[in-house]
C-alpha atoms as a PDB file:
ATOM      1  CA  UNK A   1      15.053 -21.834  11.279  1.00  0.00           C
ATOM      2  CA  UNK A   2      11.481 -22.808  10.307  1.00  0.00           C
ATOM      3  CA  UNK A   3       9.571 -21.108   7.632  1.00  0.00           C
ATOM      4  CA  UNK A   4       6.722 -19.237   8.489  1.00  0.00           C
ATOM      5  CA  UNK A   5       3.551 -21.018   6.996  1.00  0.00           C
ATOM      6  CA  UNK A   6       1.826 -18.503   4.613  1.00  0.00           C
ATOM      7  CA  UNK A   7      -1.344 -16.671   5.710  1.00  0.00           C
ATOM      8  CA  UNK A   8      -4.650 -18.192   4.520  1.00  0.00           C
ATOM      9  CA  UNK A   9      -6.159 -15.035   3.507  1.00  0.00           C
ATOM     10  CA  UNK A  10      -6.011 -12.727   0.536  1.00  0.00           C
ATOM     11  CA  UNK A  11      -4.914  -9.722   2.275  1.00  0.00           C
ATOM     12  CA  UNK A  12      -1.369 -10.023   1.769  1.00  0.00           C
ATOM     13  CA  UNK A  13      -1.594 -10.964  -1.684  1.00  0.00           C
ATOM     14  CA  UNK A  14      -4.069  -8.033  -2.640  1.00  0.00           C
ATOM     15  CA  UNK A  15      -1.571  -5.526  -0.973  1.00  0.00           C
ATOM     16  CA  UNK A  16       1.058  -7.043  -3.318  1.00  0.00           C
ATOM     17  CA  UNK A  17      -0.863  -6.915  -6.037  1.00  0.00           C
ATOM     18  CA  UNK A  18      -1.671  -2.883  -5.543  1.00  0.00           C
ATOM     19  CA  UNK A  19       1.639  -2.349  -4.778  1.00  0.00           C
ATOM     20  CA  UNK A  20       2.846  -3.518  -8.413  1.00  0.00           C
ATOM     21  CA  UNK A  21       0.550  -1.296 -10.299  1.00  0.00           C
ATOM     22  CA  UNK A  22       2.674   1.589 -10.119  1.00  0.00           C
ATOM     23  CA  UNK A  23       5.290   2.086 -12.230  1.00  0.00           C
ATOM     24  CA  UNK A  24       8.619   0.333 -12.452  1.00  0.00           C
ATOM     25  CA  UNK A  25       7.749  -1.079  -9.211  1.00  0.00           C
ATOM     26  CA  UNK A  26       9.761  -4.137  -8.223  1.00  0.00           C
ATOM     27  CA  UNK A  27       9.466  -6.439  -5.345  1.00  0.00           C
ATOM     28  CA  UNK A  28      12.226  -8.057  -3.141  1.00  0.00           C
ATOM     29  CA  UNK A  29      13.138  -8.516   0.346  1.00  0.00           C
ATOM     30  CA  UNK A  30      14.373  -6.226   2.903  1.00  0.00           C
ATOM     31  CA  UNK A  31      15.256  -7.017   6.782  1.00  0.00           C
ATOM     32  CA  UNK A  32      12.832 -10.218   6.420  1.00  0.00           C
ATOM     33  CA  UNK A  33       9.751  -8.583   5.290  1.00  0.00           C
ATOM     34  CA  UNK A  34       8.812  -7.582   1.205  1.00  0.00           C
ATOM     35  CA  UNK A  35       9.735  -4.699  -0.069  1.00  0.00           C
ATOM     36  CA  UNK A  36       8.285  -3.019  -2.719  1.00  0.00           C
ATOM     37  CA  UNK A  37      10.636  -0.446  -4.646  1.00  0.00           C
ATOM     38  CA  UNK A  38      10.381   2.149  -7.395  1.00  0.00           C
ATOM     39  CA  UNK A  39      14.118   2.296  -8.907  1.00  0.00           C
ATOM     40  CA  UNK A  40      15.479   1.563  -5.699  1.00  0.00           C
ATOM     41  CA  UNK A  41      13.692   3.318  -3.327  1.00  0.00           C
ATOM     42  CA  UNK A  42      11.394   1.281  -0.995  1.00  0.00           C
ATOM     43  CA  UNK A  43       7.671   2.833  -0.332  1.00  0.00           C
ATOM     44  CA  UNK A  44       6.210  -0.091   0.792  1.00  0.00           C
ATOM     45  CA  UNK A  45       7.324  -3.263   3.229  1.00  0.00           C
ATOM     46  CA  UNK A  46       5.176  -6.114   4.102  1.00  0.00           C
ATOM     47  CA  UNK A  47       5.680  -8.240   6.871  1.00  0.00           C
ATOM     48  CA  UNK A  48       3.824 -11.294   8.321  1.00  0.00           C
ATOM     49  CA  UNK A  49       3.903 -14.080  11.188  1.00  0.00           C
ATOM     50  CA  UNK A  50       1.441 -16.881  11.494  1.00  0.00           C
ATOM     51  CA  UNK A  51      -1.546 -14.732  13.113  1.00  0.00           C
ATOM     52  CA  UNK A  52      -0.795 -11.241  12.062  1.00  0.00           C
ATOM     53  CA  UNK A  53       0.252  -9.231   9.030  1.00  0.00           C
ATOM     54  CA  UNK A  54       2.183  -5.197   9.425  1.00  0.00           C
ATOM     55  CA  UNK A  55       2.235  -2.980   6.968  1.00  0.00           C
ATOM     56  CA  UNK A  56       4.644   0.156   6.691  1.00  0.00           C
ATOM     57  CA  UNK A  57       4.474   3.423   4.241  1.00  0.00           C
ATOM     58  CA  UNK A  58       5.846   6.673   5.057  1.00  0.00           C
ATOM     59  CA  UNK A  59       2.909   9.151   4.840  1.00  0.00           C
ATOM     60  CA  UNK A  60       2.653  13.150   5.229  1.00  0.00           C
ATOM     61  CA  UNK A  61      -0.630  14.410   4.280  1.00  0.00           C
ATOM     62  CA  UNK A  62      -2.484  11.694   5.790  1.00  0.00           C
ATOM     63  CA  UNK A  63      -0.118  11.691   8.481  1.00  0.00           C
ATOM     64  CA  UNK A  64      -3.087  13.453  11.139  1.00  0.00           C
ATOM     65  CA  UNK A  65      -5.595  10.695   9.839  1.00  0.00           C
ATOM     66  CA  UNK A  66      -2.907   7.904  10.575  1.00  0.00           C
ATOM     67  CA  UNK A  67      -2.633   9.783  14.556  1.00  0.00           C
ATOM     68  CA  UNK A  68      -6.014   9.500  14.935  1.00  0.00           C
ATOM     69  CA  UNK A  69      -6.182   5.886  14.165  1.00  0.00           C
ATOM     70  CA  UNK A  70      -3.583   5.223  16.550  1.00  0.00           C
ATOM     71  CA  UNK A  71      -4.971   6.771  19.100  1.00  0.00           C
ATOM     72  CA  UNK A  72      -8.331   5.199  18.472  1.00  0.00           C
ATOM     73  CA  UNK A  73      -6.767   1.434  17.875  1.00  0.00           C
ATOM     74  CA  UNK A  74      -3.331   1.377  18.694  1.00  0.00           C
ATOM     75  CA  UNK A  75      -2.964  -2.400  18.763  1.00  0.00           C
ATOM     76  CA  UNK A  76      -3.353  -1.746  14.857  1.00  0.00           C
ATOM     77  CA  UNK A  77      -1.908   1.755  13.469  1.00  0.00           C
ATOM     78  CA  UNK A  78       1.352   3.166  15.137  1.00  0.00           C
ATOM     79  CA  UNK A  79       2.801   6.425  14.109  1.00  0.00           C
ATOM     80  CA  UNK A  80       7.077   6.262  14.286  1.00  0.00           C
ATOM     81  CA  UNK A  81       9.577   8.612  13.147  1.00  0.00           C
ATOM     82  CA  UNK A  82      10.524  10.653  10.540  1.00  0.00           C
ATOM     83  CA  UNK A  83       6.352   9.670   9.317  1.00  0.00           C
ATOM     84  CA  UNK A  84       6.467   6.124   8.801  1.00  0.00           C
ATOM     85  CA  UNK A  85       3.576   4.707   9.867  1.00  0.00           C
ATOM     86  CA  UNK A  86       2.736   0.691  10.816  1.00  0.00           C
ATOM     87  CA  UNK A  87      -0.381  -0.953  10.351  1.00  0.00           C
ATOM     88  CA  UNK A  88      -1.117  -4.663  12.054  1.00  0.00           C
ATOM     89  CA  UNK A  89      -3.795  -6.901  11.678  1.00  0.00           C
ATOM     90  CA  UNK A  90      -4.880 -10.503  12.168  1.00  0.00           C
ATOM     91  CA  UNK A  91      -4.407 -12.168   8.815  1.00  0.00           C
ATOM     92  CA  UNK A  92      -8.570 -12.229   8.755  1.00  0.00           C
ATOM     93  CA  UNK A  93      -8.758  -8.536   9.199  1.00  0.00           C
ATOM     94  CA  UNK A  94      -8.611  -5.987   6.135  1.00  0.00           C
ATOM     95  CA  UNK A  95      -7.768  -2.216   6.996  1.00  0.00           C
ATOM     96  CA  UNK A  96     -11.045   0.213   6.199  1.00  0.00           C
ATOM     97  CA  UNK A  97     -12.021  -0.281   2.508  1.00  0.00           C
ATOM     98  CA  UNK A  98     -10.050   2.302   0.506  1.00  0.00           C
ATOM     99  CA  UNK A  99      -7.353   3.125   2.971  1.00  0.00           C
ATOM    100  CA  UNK A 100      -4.167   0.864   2.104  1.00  0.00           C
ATOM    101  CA  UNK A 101      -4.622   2.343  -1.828  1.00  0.00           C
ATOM    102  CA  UNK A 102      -4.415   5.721  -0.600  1.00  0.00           C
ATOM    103  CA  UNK A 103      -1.980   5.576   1.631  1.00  0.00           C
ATOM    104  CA  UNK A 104       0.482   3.567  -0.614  1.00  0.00           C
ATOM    105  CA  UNK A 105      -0.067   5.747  -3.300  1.00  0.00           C
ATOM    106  CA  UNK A 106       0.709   8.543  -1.328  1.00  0.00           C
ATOM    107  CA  UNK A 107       3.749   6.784   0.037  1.00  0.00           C
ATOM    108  CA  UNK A 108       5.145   6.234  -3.591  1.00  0.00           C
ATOM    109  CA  UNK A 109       4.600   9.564  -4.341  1.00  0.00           C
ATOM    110  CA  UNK A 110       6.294  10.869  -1.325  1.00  0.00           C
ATOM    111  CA  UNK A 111       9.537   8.152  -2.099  1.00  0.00           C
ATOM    112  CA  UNK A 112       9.855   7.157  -5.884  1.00  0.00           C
ATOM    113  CA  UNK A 113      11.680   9.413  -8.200  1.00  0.00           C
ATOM    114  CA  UNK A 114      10.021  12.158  -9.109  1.00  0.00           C
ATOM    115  CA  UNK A 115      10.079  11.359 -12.697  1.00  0.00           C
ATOM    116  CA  UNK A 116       8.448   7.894 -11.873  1.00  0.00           C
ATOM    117  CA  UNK A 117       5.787   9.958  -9.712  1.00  0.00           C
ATOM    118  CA  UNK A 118       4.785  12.131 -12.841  1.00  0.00           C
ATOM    119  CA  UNK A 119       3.741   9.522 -15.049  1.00  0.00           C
ATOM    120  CA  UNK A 120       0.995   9.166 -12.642  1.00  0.00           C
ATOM    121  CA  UNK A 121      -2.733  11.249 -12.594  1.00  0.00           C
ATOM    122  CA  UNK A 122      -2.455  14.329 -10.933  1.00  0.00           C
ATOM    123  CA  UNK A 123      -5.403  14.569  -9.712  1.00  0.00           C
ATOM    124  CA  UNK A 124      -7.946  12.118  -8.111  1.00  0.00           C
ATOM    125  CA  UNK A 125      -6.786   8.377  -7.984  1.00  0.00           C
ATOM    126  CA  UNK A 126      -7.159   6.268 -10.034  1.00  0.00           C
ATOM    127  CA  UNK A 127      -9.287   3.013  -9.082  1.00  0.00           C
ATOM    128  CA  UNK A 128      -5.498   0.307  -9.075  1.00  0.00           C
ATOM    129  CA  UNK A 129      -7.398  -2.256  -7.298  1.00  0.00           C
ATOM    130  CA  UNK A 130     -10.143  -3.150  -9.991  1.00  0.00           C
ATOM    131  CA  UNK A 131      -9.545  -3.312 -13.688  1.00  0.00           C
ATOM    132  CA  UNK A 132     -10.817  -0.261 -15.835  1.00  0.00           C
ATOM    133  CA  UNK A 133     -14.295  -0.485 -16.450  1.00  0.00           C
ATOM    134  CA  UNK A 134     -15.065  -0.842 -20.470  1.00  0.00           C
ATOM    135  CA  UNK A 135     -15.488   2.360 -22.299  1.00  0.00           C
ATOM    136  CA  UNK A 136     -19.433   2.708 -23.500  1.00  0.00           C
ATOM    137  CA  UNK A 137     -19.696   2.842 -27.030  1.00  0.00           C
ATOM    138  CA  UNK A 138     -21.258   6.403 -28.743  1.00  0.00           C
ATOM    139  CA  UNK A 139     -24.598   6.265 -30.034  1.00  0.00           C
ATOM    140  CA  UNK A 140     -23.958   9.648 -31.919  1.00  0.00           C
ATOM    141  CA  UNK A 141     -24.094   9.535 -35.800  1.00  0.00           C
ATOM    142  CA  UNK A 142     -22.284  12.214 -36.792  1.00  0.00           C
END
């Protein structure tokens, strides 16, 4: 069986990369595409072919924003059962800026042990695509 040649973009890898910022987050393979898992329970897989590149998460607050994506471009979002929800894309085509950290994290808190999900902020997300900015030193004297 020939191997499929690896995309030439960064989409892929910057999906990976996103995916292994949260915690105790390992990655493997699972029916031929990558899974990413949080103590064995998968939130994330990744699949690709030569042109195109699928993403699945299971989602449930976004879940109405995912339905209205499908119905506007269904050759890229589809909504299945039990929530999961499948993105597609040529490999030159990136998902709306902001939307694949969302959703992911919202699919790892929905999936990963709950114990895994609390070590993560509560409120607002955090920025897991970019490094943290450097902290500005005080010019207070006390």
């Amino acid at each position: 069986m020939p191997k499929t040649p690896q995309p030439r973009t960064n989409n892929l890898e910057l999906l990976r990369r996103l995916a292994l910022t949260f915690p105790e987050t390992e990655e493997g393979l699972s029916c031929g595409k990558q899974a990413f898992k949080a103590r064995n329970k998968a939130f994330l897989f990744i699949g690709h072919d030569a042109t195109h590149y699928n993403v699945m998460l299971k989602l449930r607050d976004a879940l109405p924003e995912a339905a209205r994506l499908a119905a506007q471009e269904p050759t890229h979002y589809s909504v299945g059962g039990h929530q999961w929800v499948k993105l597609t894309f040529p490999h030159d085509q990136s998902p709306p800026p902001g939307l694949m950290q969302r959703w992911i994290d919202e699919s790892y808190r929905l999936l990963a042990p709950k114990t895994l999900v609390a070590l993560l902020p509560t409120s607002g997300l955090p920025d897991r695509a970019a490094p943290a900015a450097p902290r500005k030193k005080s010019t207070k004297r006390a």
